[in-house]
Protein backbone atom coordinates (compact mmCIF):
# COMPACT_ATOMS: atom_id res chain seq x y z
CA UNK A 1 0.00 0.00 0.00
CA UNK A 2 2.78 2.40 0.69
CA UNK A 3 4.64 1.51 -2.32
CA UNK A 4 1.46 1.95 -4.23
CA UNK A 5 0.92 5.79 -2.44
CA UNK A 6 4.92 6.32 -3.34
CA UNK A 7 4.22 5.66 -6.74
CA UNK A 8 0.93 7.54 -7.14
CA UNK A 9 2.33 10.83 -5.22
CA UNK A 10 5.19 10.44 -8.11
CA UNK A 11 3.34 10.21 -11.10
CA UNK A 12 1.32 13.00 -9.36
CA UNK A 13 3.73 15.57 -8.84
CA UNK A 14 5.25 14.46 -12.55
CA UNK A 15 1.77 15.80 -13.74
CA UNK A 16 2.65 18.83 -12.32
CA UNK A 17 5.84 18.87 -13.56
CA UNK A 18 5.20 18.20 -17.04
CA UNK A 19 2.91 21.63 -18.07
CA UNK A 20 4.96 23.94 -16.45
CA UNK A 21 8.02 23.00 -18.63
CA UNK A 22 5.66 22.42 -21.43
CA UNK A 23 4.09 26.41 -20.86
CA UNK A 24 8.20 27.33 -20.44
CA UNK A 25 8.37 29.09 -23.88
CA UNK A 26 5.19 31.13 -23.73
CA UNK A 27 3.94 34.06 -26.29
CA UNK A 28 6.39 36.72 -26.76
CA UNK A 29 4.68 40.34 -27.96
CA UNK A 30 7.43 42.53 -30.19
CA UNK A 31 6.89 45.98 -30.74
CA UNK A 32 7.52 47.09 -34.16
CA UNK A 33 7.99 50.86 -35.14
CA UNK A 34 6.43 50.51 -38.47
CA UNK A 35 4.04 48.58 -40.78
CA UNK A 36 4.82 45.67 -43.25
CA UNK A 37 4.78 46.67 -46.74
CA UNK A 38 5.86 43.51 -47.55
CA UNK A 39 5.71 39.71 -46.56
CA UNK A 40 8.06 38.32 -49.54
CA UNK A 41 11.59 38.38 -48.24
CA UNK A 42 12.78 38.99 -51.83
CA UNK A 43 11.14 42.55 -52.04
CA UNK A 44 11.75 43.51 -48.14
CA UNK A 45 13.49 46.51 -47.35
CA UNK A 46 12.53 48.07 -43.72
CA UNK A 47 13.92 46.84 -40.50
CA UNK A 48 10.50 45.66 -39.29
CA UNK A 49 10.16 42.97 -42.57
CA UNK A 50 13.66 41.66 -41.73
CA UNK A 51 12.57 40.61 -38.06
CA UNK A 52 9.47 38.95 -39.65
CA UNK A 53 11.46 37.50 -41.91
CA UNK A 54 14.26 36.23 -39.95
CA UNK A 55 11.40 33.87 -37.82
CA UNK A 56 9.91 32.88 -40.81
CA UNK A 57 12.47 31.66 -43.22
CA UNK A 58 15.73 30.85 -43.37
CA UNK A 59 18.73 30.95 -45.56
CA UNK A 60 21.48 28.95 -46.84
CA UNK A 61 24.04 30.54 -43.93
CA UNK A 62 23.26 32.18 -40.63
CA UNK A 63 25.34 35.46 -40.32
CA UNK A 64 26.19 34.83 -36.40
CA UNK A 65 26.31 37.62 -33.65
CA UNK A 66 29.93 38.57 -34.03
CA UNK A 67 29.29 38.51 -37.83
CA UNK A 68 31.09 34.92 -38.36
CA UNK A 69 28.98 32.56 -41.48
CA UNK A 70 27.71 29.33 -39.81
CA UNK A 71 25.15 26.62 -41.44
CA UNK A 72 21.57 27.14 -41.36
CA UNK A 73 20.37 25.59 -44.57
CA UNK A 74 23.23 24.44 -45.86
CA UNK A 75 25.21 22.14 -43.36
CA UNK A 76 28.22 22.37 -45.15
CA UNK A 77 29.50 23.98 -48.75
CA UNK A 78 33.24 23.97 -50.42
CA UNK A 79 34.75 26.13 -53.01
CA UNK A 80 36.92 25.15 -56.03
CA UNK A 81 40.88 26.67 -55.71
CA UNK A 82 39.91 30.22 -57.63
CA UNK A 83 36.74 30.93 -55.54
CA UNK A 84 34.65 30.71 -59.27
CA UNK A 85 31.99 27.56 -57.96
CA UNK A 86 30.64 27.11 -55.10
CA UNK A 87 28.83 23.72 -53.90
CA UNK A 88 26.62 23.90 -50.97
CA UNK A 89 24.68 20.62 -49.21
CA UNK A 90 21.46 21.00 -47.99
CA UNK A 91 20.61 19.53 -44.88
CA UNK A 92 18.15 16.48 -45.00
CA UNK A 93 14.47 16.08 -44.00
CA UNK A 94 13.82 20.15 -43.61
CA UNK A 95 10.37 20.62 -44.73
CA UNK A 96 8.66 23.98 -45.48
CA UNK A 97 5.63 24.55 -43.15
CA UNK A 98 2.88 23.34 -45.96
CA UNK A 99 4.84 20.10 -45.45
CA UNK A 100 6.71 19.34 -48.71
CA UNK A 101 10.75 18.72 -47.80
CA UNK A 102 12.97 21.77 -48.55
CA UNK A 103 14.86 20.39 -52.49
CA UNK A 104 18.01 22.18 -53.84
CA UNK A 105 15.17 23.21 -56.89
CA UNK A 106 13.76 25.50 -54.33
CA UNK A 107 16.95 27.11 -54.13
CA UNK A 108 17.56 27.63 -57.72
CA UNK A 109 14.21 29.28 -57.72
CA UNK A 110 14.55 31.65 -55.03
CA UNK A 111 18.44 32.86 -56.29
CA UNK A 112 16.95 33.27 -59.86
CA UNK A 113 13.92 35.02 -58.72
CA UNK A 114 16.11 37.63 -56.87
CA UNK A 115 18.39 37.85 -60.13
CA UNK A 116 15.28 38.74 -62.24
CA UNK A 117 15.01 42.13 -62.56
CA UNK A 118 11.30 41.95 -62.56
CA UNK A 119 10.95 41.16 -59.14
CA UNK A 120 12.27 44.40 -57.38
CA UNK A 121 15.16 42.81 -55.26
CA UNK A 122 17.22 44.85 -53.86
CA UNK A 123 19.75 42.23 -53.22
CA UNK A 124 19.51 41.47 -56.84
CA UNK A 125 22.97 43.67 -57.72
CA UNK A 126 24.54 41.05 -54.55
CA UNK A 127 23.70 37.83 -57.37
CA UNK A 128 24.46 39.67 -60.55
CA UNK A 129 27.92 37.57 -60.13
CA UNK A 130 25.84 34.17 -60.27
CA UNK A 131 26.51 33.03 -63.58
CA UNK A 132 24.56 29.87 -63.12
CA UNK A 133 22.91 27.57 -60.53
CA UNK A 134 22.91 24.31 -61.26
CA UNK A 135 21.50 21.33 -58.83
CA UNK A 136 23.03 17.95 -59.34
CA UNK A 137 20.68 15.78 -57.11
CA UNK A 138 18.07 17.01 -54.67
CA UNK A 139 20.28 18.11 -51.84
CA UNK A 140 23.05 19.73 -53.68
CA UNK A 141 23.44 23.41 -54.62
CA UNK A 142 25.82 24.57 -57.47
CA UNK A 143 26.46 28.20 -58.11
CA UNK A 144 29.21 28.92 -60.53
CA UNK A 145 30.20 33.08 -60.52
CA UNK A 146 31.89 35.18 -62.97
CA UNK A 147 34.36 36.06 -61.06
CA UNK A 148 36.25 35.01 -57.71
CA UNK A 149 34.48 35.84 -54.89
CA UNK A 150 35.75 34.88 -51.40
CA UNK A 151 32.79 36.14 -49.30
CA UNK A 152 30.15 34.25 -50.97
CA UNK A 153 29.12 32.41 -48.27
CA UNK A 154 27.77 35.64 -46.30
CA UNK A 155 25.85 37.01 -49.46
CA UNK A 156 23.31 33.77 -48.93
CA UNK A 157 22.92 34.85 -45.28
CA UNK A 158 21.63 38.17 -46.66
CA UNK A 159 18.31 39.44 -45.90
CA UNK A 160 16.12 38.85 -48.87
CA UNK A 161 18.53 35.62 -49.76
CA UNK A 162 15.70 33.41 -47.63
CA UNK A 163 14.72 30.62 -49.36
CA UNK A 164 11.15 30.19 -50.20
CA UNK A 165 9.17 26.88 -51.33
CA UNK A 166 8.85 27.34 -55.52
CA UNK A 167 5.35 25.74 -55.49
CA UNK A 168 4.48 28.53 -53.24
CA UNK A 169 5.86 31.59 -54.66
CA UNK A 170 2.45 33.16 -55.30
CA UNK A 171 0.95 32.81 -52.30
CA UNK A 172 3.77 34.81 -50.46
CA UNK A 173 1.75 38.69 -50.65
CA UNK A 174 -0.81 36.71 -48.43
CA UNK A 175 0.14 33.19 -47.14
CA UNK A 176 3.72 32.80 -46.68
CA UNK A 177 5.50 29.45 -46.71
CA UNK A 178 9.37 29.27 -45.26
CA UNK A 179 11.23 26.38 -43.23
CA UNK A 180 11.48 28.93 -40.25
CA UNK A 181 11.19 28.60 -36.20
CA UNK A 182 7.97 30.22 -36.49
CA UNK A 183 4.97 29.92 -38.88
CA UNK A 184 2.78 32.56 -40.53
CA UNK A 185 -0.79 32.63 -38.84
CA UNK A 186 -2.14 35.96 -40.03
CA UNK A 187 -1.22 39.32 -40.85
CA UNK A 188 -3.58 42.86 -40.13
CA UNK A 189 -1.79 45.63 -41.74
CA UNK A 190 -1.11 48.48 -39.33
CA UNK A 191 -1.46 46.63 -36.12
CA UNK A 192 -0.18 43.17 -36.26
CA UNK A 193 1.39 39.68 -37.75
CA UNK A 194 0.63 36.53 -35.39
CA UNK A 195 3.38 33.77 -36.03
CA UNK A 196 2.66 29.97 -34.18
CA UNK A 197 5.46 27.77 -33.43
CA UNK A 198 6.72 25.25 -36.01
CA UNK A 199 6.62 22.01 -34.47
CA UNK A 200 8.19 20.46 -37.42
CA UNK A 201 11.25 23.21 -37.57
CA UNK A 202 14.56 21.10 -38.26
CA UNK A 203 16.73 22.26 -34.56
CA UNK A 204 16.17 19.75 -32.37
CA UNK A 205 14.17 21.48 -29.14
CA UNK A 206 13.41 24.75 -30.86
CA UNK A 207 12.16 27.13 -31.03
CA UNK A 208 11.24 27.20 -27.40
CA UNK A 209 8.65 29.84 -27.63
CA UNK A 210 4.81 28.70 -28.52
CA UNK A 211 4.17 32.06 -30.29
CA UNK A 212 5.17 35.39 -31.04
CA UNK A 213 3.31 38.29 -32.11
CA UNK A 214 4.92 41.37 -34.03
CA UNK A 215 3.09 44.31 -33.00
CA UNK A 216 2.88 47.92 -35.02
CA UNK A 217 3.24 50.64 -33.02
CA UNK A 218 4.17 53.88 -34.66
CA UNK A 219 4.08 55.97 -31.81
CA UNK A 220 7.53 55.66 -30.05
CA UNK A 221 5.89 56.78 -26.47
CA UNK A 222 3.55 54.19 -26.88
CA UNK A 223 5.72 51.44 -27.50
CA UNK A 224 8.09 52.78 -24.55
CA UNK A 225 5.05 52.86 -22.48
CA UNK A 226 4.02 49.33 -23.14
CA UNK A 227 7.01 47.77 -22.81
CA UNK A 228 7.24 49.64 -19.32
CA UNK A 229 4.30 48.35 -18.56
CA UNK A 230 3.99 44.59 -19.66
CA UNK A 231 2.28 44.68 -22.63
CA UNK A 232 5.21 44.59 -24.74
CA UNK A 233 8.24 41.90 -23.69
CA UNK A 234 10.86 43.33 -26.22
CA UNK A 235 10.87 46.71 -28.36
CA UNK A 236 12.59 46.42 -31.58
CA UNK A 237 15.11 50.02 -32.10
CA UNK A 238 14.58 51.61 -29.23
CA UNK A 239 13.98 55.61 -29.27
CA UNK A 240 17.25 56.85 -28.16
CA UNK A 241 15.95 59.45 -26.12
CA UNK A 242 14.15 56.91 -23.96
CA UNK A 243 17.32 55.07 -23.20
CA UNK A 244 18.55 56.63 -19.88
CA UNK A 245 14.81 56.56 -18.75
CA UNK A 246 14.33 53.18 -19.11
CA UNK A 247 18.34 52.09 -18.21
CA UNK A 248 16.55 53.30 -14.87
CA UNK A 249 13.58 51.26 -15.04
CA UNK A 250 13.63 47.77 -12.48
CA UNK A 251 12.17 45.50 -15.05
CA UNK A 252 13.80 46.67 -18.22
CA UNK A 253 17.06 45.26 -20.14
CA UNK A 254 18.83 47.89 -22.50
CA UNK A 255 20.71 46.08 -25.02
CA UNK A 256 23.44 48.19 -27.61
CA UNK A 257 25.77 47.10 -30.14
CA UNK A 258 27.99 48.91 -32.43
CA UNK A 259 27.05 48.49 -36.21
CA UNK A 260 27.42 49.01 -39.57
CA UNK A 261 23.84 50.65 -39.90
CA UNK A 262 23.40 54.45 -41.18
CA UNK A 263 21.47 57.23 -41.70
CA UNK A 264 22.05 59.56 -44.95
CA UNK A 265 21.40 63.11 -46.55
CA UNK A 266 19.80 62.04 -49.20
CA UNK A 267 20.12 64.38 -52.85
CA UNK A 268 19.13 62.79 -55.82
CA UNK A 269 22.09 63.50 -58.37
CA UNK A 270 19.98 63.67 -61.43
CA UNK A 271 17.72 66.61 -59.94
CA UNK A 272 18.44 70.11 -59.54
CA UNK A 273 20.41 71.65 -57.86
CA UNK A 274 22.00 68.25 -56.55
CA UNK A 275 22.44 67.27 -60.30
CA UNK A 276 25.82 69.27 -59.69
CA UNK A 277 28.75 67.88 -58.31
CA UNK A 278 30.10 70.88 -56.79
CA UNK A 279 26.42 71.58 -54.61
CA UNK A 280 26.77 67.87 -53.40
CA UNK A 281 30.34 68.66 -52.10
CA UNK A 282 29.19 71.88 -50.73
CA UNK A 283 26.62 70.25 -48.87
CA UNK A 284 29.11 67.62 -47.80
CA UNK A 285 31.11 70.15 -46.51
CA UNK A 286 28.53 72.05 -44.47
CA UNK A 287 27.74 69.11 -42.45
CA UNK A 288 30.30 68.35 -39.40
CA UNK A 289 29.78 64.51 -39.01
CA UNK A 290 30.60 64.27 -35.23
CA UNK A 291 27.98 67.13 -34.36
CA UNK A 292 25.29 65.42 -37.08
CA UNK A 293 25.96 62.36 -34.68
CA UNK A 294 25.70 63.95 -31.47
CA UNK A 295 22.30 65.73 -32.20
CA UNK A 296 20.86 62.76 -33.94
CA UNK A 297 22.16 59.88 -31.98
CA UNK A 298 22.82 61.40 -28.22
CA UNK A 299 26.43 59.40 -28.55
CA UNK A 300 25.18 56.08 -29.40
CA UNK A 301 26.89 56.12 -33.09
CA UNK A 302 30.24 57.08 -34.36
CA UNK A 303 30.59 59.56 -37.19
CA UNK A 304 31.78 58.35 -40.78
CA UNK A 305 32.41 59.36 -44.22
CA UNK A 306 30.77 55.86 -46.08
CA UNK A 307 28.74 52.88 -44.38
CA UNK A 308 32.92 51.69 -43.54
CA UNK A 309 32.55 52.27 -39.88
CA UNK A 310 35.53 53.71 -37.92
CA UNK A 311 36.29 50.95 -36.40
CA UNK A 312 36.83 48.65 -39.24
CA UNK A 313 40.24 48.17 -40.58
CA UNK A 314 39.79 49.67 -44.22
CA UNK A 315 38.38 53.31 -42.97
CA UNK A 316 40.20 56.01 -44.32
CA UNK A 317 40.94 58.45 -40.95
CA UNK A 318 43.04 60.53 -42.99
CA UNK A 319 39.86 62.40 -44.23
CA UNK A 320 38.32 64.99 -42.39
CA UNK A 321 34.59 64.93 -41.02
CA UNK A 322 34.89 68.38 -40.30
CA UNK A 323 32.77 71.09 -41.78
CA UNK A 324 34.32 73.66 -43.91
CA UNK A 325 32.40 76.66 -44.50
CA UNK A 326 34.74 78.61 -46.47
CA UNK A 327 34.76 76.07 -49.30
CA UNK A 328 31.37 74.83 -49.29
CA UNK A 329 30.22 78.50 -49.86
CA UNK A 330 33.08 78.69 -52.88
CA UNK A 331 31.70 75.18 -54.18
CA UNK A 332 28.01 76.81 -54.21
CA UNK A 333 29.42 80.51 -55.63
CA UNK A 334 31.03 78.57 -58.35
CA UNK A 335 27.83 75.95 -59.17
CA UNK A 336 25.92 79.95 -59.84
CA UNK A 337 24.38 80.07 -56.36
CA UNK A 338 26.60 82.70 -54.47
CA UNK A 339 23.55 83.27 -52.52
CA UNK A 340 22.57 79.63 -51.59
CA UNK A 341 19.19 78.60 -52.66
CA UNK A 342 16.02 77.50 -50.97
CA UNK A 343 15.17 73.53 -51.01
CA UNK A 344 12.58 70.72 -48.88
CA UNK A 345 14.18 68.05 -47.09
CA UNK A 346 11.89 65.49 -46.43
CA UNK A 347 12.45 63.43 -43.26
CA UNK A 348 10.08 60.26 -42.38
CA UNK A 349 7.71 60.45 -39.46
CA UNK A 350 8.59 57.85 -36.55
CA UNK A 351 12.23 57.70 -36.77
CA UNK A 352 13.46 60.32 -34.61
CA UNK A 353 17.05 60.12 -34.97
CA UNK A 354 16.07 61.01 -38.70
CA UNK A 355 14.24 63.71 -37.59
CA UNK A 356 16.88 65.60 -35.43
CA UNK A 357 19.25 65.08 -38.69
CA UNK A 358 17.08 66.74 -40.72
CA UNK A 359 17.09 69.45 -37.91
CA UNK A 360 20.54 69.49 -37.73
CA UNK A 361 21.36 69.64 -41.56
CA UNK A 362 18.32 72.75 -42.29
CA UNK A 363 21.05 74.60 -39.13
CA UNK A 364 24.20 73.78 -40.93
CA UNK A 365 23.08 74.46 -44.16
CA UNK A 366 21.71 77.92 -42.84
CA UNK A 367 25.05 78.61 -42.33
CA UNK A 368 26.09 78.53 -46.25
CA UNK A 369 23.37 80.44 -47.77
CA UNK A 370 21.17 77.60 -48.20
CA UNK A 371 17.71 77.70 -46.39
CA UNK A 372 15.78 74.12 -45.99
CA UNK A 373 12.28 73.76 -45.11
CA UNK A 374 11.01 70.55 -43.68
CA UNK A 375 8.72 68.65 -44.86
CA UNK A 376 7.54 65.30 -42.39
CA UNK A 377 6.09 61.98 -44.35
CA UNK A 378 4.49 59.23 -43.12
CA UNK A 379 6.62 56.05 -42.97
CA UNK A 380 5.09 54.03 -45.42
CA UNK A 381 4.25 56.89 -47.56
CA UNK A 382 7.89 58.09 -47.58
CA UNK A 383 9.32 54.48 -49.06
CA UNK A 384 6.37 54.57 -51.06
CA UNK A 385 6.63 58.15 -53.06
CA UNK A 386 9.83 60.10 -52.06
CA UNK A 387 12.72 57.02 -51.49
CA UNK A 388 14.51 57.61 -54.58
CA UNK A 389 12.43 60.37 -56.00
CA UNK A 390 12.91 63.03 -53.71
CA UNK A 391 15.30 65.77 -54.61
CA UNK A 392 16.39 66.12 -50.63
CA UNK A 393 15.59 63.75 -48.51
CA UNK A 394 16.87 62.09 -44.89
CA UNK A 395 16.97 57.93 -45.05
CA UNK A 396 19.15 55.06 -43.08
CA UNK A 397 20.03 51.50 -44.11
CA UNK A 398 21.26 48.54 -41.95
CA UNK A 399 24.28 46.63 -41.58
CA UNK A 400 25.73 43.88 -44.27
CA UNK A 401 27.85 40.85 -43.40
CA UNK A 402 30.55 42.52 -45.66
CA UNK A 403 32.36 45.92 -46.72
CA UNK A 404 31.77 45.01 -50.52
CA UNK A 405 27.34 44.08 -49.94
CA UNK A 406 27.63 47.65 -47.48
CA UNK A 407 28.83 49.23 -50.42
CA UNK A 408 28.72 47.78 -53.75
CA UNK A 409 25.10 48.47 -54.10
CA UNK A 410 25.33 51.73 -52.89
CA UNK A 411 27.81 53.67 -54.66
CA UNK A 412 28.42 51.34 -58.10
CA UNK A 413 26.36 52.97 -61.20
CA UNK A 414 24.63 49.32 -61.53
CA UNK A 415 24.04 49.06 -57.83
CA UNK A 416 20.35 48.25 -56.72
CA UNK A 417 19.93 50.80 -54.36
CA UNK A 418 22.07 53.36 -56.52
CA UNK A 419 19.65 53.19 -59.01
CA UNK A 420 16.75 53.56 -56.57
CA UNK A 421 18.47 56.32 -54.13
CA UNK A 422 20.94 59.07 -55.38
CA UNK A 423 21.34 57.94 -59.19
CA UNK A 424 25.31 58.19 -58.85
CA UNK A 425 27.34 57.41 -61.18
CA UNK A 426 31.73 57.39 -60.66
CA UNK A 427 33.68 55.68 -63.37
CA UNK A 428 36.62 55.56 -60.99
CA UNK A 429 34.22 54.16 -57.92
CA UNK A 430 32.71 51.27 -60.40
CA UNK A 431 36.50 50.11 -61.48
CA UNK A 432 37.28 50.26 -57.77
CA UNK A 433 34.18 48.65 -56.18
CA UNK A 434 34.46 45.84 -59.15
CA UNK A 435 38.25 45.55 -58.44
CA UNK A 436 37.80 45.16 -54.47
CA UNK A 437 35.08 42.37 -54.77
CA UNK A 438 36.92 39.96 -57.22
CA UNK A 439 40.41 40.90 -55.16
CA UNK A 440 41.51 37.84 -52.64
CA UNK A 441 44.09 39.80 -50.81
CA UNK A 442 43.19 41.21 -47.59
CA UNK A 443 45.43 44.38 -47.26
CA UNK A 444 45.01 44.94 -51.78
CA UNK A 445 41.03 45.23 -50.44
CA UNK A 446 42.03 47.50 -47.87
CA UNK A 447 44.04 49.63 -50.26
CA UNK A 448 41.34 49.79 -52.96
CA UNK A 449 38.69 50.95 -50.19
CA UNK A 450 40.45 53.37 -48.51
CA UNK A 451 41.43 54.81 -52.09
CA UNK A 452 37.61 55.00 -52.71
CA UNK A 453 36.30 56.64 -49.68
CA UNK A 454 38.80 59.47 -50.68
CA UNK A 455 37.16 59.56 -54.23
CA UNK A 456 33.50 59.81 -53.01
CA UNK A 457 34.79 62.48 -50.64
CA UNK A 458 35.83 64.47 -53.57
CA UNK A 459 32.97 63.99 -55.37
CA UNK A 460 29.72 62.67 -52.77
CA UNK A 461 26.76 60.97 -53.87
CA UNK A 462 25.60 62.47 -50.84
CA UNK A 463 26.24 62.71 -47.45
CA UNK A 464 26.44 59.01 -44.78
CA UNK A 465 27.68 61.46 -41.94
CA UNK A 466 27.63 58.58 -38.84
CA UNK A 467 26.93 54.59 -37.90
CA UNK A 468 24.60 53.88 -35.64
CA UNK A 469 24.34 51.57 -32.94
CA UNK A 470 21.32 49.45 -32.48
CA UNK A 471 19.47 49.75 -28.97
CA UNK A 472 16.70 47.47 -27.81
CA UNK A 473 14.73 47.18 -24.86
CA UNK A 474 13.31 43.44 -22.99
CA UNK A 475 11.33 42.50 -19.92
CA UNK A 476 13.17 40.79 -17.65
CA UNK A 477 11.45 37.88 -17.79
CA UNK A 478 13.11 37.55 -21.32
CA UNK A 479 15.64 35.25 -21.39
CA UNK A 480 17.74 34.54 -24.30
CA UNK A 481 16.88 37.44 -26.54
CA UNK A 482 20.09 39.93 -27.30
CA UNK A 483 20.76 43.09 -29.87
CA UNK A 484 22.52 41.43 -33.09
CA UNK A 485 24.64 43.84 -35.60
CA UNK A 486 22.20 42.65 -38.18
CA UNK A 487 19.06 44.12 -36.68
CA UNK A 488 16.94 40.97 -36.52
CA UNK A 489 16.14 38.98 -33.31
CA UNK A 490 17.27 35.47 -32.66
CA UNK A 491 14.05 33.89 -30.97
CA UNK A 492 14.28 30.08 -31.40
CA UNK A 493 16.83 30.18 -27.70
CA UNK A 494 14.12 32.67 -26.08
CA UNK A 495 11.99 31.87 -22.85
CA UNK A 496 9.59 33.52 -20.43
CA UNK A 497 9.73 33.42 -16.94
């Protein structure tokens, strides 16, 4: 009889046991700053799609924390001696969340679905180099390039390089399908996308969360005051002048890391008055980088000259970030405007660190003749009608697991975002920027990019006057979430307590 009570009062307290480690993982609630314009990884290109994204699919490689290249799809891959073909092997039994198993033909499709221009990739100029994909059995990727390319393991960790299921291509505006953590449940423009665990998802144990739920919350008091309060576990980019506030707070983490991320003075080179070279150097000359970052970033960035930060080897500290008056106002008296001229900067609502630039370039400016009204746009109105139609405008991009994808399409006259940002176009810059990416040597690389960031300081696109570093804010009872250089959260470790 005692035996028997032993063994019931065990099985009893096991029952106990067994939901509470079960219930471990919970529902996390993410506060996003903006809406979705997008749910196809191919065509995202705001902060908020890449953390959808991130929990949704995955790529061939995992760009890690400290920016190493690790397996995610791919277990392993090789490269032949001149770095022309690359083979990458898909890991076994990983099925997309409609069920079928993950084949190197789903691959093929994705990469040549971001190469055709039709689609609207901007990591399209990143794949230009593919010369052909190729998949020899059903687990086995081929890529052969047109030239040698040493980093192309990282490119495939890029942010629209997630692999999506070819059967399901058309359904991703409305019912995405990845191999992710997390699976799509439903998305309600402007206030929410609800994301269920994957119990199929190919880590062993993970994720550990049962849900997660992206929130949109414009307002950035809002989203301060909800994470404050509970309602929120984690805000995504927190508002930097919140961060001593809530450093203060007992049941708030603030996270920071230093990246590669930046904000820009925007001038579109093919419209007046920024159509001439010497008004784009003027302006670049107006603008001291180290006060632009101050005002704009309250210290948590490092002025610039390019998206190189600082503290990466290639930077070029032999250039100045200090304003020059003097010259800019003999740049403008030369390009006819020895009075300045009157222009509108338009800055997006919601990102204040965007908004104090703006502030901060309409003062500078002031100082050279040139008078700048403000205009303010809604978010998704800005990407939607001034991103790369604007004549003056204030913008930011995030990091990229190299110096060649933070520049190349950038500042080359082919590059994807070129062609939708500032129109530039360098012949010295392209033979540099195509140089640099097919070079193997470390310190040539170095060489070639320091020799560039002295060209576009002689003759500026437009102006990429600091990095910034990226700040979020977590509940205690968060464990396992942490800021990444790449802007995305990692949830598949993450618990509640």
């Amino acid at each position: 009889m005692r035996k028997a009570t032993a063994v019931f009062l065990v099985l009893l307290l096991g029952l106990f046991f067994i939901p509470r480690l079960e219930a471990a993982g919970g529902h996390l609630k993410i506060a996003l700053t903006a809406n979705l314009n997008t749910l196809d990884p191919a065509k995202a290109k705001s902060g908020d799609e890449y953390l959808y994204m991130f929990m949704v699919f995955n790529a061939l490689t995992r760009i890690a924390p400290d920016m190493s290249v690790q397996p995610d799809l791919a277990e392993r891959w090789e490269a032949s001696a001149d770095l022309k073909t690359w083979t990458f092997h898909l890991r076994k039994g990983v099925r997309f969340h409609h069920g079928r198993e993950l084949e190197a033909e789903d691959v093929k499709a994705t990469i040549e679905r971001i190469q055709d221009k039709a689609t609207g990739s901007t990591a399209r100029v990143n794949f230009l180099m593919v010369e052909k994909v190729e998949t020899p059995d059903r687990h086995t990727v081929k890529f052969t390039l047109a030239f040698p390319y040493a980093a192309f393991p990282e490119i495939l960790g890029e942010r629209q390089a997630r692999i999506v299921a070819r059967d399901r291509i058309a359904a991703l505006p409305t019912q995405p399908v990845g191999t992710g953590p997390f699976r799509f449940k439903s998305f309600k423009p402007g206030d929410r996308v609800e994301l269920t665990k994957n119990p199929d998802y190919f880590e062993a144990g993970l994720p550990k969360l049962d849900a997660v739920t992206l929130l949109v919350i414009p307002e950035s008091a809002t989203r301060i005051a909800a994470l404050e309060t509970g309602e929120v576990h984690a805000v995504w980019k927190l508002p930097l002048e919140a961060i001593d506030r809530l450093k203060k707070h007992p049941q708030v983490v603030v996270d920071e890391v230093p990246t590669s991320s930046w904000d820009g003075i925007i001038m579109h080179n093919r419209m007046p008055p920024f159509d001439n070279p010497k008004v784009r150097k003027a302006v670049f000359l107006a603008i001291d980088k180290a006060q632009a970052a101050e005002i704009a970033l309250f210290g948590h960035g490092s002025p610039t000259l390019t998206p190189i930060p600082p503290s990466h080897p290639f930077f070029n500290e032999g250039i100045s970030l200090k304003a020059d008056l003097a010259q800019a106002k003999k740049l403008l008296a030369e390009a006819g405007y020895p009075n300045g001229f009157e222009t509108t900067l338009i800055v997006p609502e919601g990102r204040p660190e965007r908004e104090r630039l703006g502030l901060a370039v309409r003062d500078m400016l002031k100082a050279v003749g040139v008078k700048v009204n403000i205009q303010r746009v809604p978010w998704d109105k800005f990407l939607a009608d001034v991103e790369g139609k604007a004549a003056f405008s204030i913008n930011g991009f995030f990091s990229r697991p190299t110096v060649d994808t933070s520049l190349y399409p950038w500042y080359h006259s082919s590059g994807s975002w070129n062609t939708g940002l500032w129109h530039y176009k360098n012949e010295r810059v392209d033979r540099l920027l195509d140089t640099a990416r097919q070079t193997a040597s470390l310190e040539e690389r170095r060489k070639l990019y320091r020799e560039l960031q002295q060209v576009v300081a002689e003759d500026p696109p437009s102006v990429v006057p600091y990095v910034v570093n990226q700040v979020d804010g977590f509940r205690k009872e968060v464990k396992g979430l942490r800021s990444n250089p790449m802007l995305w959260f990692d949830v598949r470790q993450v618990t509640l307590e």
